[in-house]
C-alpha atoms as a PDB file:
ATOM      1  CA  UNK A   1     103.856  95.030 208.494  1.00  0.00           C
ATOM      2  CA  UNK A   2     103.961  92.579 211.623  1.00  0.00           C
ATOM      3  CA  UNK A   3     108.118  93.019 211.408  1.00  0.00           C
ATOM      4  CA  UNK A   4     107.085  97.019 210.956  1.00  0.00           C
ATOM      5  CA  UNK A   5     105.353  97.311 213.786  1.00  0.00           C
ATOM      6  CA  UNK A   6     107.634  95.277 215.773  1.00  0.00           C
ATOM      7  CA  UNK A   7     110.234  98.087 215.125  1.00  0.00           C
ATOM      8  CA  UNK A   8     108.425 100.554 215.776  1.00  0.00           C
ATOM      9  CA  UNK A   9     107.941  99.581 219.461  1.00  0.00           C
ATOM     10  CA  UNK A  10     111.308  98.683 219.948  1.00  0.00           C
ATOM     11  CA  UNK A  11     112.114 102.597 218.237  1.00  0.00           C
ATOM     12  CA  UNK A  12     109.807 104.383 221.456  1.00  0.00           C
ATOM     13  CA  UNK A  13     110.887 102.072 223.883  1.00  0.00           C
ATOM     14  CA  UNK A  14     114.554 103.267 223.110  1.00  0.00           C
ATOM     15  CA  UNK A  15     113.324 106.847 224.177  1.00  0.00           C
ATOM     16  CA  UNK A  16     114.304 106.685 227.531  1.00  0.00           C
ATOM     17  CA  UNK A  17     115.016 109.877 229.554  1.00  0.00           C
ATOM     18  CA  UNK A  18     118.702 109.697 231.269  1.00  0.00           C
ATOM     19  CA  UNK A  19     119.605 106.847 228.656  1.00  0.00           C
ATOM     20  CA  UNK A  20     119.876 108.687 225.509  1.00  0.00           C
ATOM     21  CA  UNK A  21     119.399 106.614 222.396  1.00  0.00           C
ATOM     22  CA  UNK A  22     122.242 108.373 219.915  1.00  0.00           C
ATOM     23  CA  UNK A  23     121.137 108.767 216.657  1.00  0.00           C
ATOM     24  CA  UNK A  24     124.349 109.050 214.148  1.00  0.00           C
ATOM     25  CA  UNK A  25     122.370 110.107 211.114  1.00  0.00           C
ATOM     26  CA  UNK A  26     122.581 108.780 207.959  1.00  0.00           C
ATOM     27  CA  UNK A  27     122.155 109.967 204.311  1.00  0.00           C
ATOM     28  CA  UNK A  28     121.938 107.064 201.507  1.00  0.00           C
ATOM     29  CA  UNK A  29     122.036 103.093 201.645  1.00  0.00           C
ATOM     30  CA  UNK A  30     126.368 103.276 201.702  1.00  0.00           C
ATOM     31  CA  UNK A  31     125.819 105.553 205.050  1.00  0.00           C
ATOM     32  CA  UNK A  32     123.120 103.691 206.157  1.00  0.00           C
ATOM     33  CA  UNK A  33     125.172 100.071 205.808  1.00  0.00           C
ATOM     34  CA  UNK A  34     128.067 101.958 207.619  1.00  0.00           C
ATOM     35  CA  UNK A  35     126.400 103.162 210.924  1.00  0.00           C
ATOM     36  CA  UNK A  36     124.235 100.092 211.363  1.00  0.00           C
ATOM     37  CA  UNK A  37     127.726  98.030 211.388  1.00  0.00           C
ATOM     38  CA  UNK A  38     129.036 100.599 214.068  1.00  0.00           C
ATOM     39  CA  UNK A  39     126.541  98.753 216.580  1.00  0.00           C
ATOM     40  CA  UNK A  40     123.907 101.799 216.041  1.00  0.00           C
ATOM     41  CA  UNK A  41     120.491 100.608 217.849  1.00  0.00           C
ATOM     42  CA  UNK A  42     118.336 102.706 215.465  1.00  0.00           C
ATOM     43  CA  UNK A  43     118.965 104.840 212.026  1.00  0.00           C
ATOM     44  CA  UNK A  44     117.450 108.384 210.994  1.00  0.00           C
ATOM     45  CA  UNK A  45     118.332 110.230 207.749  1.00  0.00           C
ATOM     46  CA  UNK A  46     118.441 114.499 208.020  1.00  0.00           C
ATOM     47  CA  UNK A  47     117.454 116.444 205.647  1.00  0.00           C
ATOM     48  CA  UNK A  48     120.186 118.592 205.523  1.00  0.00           C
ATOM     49  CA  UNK A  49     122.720 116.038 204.487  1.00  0.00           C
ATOM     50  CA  UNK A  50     120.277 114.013 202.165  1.00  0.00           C
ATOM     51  CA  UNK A  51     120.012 117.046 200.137  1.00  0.00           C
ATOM     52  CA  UNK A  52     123.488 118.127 200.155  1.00  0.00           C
ATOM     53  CA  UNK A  53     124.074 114.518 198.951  1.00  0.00           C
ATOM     54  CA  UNK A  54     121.804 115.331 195.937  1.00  0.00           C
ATOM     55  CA  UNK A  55     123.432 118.234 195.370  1.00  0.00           C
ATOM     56  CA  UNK A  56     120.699 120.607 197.226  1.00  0.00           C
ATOM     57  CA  UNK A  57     120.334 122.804 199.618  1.00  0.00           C
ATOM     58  CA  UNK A  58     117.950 121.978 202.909  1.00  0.00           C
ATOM     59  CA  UNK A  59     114.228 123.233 203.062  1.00  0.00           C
ATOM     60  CA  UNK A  60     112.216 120.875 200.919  1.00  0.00           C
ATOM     61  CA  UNK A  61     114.292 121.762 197.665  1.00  0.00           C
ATOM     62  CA  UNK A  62     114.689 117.320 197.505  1.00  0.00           C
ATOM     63  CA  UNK A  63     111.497 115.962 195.621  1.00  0.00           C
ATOM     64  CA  UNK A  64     109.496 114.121 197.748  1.00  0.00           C
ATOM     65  CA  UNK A  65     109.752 111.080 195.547  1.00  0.00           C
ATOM     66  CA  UNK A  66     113.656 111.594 195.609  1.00  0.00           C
ATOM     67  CA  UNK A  67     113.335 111.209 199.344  1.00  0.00           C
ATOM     68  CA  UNK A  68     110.736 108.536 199.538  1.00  0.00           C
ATOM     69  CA  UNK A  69     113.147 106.432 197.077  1.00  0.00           C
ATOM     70  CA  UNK A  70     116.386 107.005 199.222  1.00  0.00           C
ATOM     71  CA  UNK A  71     114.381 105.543 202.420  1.00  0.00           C
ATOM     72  CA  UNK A  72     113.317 102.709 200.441  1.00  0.00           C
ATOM     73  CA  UNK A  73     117.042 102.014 199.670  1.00  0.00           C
ATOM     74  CA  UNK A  74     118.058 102.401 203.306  1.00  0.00           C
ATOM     75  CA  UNK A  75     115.185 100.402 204.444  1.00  0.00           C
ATOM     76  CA  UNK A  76     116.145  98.007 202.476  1.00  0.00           C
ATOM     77  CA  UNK A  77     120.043  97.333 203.666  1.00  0.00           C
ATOM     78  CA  UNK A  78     119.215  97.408 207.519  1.00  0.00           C
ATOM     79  CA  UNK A  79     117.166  95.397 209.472  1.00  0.00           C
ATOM     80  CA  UNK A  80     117.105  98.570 212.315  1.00  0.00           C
ATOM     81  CA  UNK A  81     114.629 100.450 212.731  1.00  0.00           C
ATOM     82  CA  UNK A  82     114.723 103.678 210.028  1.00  0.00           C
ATOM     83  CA  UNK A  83     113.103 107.589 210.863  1.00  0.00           C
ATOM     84  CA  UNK A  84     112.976 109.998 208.163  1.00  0.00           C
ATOM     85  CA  UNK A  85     113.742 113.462 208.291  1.00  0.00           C
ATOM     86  CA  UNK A  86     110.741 114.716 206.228  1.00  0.00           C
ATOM     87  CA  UNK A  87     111.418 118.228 207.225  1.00  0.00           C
ATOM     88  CA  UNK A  88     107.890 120.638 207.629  1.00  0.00           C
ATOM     89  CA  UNK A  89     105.798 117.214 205.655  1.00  0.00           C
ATOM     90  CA  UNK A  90     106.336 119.041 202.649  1.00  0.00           C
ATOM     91  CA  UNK A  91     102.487 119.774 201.139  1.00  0.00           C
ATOM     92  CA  UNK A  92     100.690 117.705 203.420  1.00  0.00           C
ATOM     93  CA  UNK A  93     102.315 115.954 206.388  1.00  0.00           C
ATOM     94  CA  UNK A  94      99.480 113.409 206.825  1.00  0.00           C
ATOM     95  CA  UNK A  95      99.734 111.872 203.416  1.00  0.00           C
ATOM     96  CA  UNK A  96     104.017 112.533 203.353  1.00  0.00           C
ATOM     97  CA  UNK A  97     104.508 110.145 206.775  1.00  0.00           C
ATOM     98  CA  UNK A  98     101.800 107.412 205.118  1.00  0.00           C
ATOM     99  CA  UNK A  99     104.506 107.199 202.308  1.00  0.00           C
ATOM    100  CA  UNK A 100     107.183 106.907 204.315  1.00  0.00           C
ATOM    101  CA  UNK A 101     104.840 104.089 206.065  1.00  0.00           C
ATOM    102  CA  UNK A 102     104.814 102.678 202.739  1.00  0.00           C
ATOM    103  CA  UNK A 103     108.610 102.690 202.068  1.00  0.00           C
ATOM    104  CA  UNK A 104     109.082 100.797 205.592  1.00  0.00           C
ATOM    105  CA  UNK A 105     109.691 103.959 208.304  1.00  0.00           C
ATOM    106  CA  UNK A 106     109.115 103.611 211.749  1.00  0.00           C
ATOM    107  CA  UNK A 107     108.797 107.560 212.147  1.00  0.00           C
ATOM    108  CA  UNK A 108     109.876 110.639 211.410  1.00  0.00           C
ATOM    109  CA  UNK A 109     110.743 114.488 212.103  1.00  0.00           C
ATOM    110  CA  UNK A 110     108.455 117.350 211.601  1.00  0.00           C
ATOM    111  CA  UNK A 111     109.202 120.480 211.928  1.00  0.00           C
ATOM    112  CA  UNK A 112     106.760 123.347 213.048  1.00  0.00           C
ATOM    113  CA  UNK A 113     108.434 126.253 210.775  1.00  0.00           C
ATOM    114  CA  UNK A 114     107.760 127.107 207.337  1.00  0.00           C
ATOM    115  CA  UNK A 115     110.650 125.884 204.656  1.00  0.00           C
ATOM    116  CA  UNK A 116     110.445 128.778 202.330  1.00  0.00           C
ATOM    117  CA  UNK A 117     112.051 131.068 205.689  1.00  0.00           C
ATOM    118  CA  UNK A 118     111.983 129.341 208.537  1.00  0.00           C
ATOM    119  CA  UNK A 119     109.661 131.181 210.271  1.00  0.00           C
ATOM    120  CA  UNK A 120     107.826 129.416 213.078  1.00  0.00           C
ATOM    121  CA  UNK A 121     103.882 128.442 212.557  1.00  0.00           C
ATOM    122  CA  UNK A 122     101.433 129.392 214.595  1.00  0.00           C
ATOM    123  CA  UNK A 123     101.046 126.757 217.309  1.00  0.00           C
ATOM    124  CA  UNK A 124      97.517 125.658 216.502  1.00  0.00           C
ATOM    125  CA  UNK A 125      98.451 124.928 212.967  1.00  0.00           C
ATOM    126  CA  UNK A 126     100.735 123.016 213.886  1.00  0.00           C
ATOM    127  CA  UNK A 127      98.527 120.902 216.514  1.00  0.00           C
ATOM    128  CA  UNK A 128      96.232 120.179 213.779  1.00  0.00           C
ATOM    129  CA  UNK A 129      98.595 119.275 211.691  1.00  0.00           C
ATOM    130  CA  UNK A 130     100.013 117.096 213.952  1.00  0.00           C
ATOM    131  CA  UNK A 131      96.524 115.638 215.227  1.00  0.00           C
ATOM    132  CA  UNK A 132      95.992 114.608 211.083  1.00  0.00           C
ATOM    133  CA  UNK A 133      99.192 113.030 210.979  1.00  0.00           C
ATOM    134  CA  UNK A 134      99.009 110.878 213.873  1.00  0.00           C
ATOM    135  CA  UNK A 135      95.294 109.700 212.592  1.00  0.00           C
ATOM    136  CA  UNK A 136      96.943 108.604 209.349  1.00  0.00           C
ATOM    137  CA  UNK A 137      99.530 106.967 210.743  1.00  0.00           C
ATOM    138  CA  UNK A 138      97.408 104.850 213.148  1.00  0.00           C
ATOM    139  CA  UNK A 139      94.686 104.058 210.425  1.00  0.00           C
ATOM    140  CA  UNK A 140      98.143 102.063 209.035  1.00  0.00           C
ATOM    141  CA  UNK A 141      98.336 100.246 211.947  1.00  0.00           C
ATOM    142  CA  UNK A 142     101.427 101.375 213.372  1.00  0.00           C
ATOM    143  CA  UNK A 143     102.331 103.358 216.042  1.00  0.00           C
ATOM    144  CA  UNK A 144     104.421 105.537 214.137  1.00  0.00           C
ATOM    145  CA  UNK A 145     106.850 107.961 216.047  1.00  0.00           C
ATOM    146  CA  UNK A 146     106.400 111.269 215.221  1.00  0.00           C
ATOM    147  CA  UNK A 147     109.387 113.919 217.058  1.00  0.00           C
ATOM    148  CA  UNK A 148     108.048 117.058 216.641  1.00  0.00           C
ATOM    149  CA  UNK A 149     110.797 119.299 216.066  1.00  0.00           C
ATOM    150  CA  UNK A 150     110.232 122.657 217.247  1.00  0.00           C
ATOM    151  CA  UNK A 151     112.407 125.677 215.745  1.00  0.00           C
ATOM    152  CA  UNK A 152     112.055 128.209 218.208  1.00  0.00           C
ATOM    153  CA  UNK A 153     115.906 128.422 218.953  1.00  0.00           C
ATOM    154  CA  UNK A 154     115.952 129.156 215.216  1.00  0.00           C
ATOM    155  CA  UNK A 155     114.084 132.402 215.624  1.00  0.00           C
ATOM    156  CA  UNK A 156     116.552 135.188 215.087  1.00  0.00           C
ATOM    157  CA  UNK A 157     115.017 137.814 217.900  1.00  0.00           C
ATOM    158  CA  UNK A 158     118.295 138.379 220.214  1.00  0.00           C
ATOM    159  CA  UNK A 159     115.998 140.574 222.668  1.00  0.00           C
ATOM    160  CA  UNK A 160     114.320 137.054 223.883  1.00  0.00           C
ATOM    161  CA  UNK A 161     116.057 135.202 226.528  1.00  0.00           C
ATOM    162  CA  UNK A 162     117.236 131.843 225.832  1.00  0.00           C
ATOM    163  CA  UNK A 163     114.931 130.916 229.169  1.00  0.00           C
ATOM    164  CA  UNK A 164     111.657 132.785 227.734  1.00  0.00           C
ATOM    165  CA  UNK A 165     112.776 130.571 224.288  1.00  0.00           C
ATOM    166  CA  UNK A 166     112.669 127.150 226.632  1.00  0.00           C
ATOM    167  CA  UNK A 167     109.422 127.919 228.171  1.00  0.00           C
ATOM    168  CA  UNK A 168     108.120 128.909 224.475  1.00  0.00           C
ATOM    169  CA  UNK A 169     109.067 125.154 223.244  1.00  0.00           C
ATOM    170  CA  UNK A 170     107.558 123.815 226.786  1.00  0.00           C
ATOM    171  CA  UNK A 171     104.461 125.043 225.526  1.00  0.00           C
ATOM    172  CA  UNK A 172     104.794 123.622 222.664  1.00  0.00           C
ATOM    173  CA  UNK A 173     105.846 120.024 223.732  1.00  0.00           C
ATOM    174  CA  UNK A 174     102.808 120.190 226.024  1.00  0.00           C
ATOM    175  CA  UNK A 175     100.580 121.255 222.821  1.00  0.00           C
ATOM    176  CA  UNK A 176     102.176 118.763 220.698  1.00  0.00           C
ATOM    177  CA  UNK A 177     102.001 115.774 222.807  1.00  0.00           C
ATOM    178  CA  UNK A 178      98.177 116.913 223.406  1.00  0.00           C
ATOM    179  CA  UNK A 179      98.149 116.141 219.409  1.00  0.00           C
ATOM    180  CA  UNK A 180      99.621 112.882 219.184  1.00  0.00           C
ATOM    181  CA  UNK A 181     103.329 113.721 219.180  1.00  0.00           C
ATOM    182  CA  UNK A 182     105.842 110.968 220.458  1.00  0.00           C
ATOM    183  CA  UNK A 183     108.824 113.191 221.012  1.00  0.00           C
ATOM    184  CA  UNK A 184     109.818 116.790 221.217  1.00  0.00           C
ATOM    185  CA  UNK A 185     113.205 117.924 218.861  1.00  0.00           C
ATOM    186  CA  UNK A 186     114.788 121.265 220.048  1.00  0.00           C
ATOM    187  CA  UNK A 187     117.380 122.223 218.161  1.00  0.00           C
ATOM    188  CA  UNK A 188     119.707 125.140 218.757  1.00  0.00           C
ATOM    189  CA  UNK A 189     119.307 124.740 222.403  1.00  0.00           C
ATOM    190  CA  UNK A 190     122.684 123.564 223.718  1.00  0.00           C
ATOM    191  CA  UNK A 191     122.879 125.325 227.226  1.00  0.00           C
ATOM    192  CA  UNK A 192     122.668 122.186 229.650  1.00  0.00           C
ATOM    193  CA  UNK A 193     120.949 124.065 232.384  1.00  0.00           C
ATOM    194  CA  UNK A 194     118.111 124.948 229.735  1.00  0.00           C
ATOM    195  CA  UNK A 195     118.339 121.287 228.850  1.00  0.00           C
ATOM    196  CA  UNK A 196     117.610 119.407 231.960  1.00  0.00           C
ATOM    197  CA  UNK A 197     114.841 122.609 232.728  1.00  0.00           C
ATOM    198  CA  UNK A 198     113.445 121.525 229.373  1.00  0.00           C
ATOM    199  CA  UNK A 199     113.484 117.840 230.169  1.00  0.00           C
ATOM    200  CA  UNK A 200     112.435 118.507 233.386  1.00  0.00           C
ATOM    201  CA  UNK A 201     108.889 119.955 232.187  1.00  0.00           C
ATOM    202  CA  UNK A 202     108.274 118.083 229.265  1.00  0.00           C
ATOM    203  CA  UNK A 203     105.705 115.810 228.818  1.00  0.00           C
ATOM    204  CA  UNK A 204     107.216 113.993 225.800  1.00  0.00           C
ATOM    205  CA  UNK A 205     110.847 112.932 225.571  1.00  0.00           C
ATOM    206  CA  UNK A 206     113.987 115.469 224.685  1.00  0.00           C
ATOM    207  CA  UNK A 207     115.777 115.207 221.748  1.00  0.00           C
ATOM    208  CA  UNK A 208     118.613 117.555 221.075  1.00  0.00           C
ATOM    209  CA  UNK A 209     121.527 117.873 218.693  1.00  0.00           C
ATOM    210  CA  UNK A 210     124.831 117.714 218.947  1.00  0.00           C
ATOM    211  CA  UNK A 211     126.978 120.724 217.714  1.00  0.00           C
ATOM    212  CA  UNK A 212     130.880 121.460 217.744  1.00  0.00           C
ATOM    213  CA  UNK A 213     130.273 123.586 221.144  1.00  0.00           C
ATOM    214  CA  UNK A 214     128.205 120.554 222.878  1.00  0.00           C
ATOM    215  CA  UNK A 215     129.392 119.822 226.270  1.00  0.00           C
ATOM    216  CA  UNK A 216     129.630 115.514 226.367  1.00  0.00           C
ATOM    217  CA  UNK A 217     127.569 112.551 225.902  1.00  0.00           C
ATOM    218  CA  UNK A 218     127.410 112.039 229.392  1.00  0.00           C
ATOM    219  CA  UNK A 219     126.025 115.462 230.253  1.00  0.00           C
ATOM    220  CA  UNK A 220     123.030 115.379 228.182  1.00  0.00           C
ATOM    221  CA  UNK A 221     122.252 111.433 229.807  1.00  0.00           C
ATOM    222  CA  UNK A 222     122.534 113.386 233.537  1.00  0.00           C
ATOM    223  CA  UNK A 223     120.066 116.371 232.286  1.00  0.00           C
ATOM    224  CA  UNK A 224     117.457 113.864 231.227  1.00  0.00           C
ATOM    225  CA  UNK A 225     117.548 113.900 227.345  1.00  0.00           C
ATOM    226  CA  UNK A 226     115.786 110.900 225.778  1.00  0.00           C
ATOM    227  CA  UNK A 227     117.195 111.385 222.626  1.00  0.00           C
ATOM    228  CA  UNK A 228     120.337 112.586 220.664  1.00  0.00           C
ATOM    229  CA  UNK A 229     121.167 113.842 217.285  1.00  0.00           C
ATOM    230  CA  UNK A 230     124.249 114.481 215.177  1.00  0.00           C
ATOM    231  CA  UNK A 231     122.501 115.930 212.452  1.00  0.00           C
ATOM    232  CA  UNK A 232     124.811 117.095 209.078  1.00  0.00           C
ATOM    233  CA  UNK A 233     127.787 116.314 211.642  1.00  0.00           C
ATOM    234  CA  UNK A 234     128.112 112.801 210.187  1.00  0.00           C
ATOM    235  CA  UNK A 235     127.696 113.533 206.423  1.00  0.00           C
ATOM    236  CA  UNK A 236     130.530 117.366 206.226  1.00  0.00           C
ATOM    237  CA  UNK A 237     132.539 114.666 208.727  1.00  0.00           C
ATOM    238  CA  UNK A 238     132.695 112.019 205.319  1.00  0.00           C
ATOM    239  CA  UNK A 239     133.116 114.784 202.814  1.00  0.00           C
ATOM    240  CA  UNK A 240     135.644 116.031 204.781  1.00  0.00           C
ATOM    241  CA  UNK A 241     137.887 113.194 204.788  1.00  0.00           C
ATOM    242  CA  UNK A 242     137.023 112.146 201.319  1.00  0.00           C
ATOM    243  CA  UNK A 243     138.308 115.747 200.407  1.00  0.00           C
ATOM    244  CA  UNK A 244     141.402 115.423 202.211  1.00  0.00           C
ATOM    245  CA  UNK A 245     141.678 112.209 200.839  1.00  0.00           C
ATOM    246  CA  UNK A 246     141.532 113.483 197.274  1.00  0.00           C
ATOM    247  CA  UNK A 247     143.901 116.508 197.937  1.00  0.00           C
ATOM    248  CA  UNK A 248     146.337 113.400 199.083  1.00  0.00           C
ATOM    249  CA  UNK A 249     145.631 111.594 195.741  1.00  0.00           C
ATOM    250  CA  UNK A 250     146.191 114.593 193.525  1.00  0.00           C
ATOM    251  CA  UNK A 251     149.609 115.629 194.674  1.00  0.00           C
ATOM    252  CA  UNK A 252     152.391 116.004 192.242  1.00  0.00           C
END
């Protein structure tokens, strides 16, 4: 737990705004073992491609045992510190992140939308639920990392503005750090004006994620992000060339 807890401060510390710490996210212990060789400072599965890997779609459909098994076997190849995608907690976020405690995370992502649609909670349900989880994790004795993701720019309502949807997840990084949060997650958002506004007014520090349109690196260190994310980037990036690989193989 002493070598735990030691990663776990080195994990926050990394969360510097203007100095991104780049998260190339990982799906299994092979993946894992791969990105930590690359020089990566810090390791964080995503749902979407730990599923896919199993052969399921995103939104909870992985057993939480299946999950808490694959970060043991991640955990167990790296000596970096390891956050776990553990999506909306599944049925109860407080007891989900004191298993992934367990299986030797550092922190994790939770989201504040419901994985049956994706339809955003109400705010104070998701304070409290963020309030239980951070008293669970600190009855551990660690100060676990908990990056509230926020799906607001998931919200299909085209009449909102994609600056009434910033100050909707400034309100909630302001709510959630109230609760014990450690980071706030935004993605969707890839306008870098909206960005730096965002990172600007935020009490907690920015994570966003990378997408095909993203401007570069360097633009999201100069707009005060804290934290990026690649997402299922890394994982449809290793299918891809194993599928191209196996076209190659399978050539008359």
């Amino acid at each position: 737990m002493n070598d735990q807890k030691t990663k776990a401060e080195a994990f926050k510390a990394l969360h510097v705004a203007g100095k991104p710490l780049v998260l190339f996210n990982v799906w299994d212990a092979g993946s894992a073992r791969a990105v930590a060789s690359a020089d990566a400072r810090a390791l964080a599965t995503g749902s979407w491609s730990v599923a896919a890997a199993h052969g399921l779609a995103d939104g909870e459909k992985l057993a939480l045992d299946l999950a808490i098994a694959n970060l043991e076997r991640i955990v167990a190849v790296t000596d970096l510190p390891v956050s776990i995608d553990i999506e909306s907690g599944y049925e109860d976020p407080a007891q989900t992140i004191m298993r992934t405690i367990e299986a030797g995370a550092i922190g994790c992502n939770l989201e504040d939308s419901f994985p049956h649609d994706g339809t955003l909670r109400p705010m104070s349900d998701q304070v409290a639920r963020i309030q239980q989880s951070r008293r669970a994790a600190d009855a551990m004795g660690i100060h676990y990392f908990i990056n509230a993701r926020t799906d607001v720019f998931f919200q299909k309502d085209a009449a909102v503005s994609e600056a009434s949807l910033v100050q909707s997840v400034i309100e909630r990084a302001h709510a959630y750090a109230a609760a014990g949060a450690d980071g706030i997650f935004a993605p969707g958002l890839a306008n870098i004006e909206l960005i730096a506004q965002l990172a600007a007014a935020s009490p907690l520090p920015v994570n966003v994620m990378l997408d095909q349109n993203s401007p570069p690196p360097g633009a999201f260190a100069r707009a005060g992000v804290a934290r990026v994310s690649y997402g299922p980037a890394p994982y449809l990036l290793a299918m891809k060339a194993l599928e191209d690989a196996g076209r190659d193989a399978f050539k008359d």
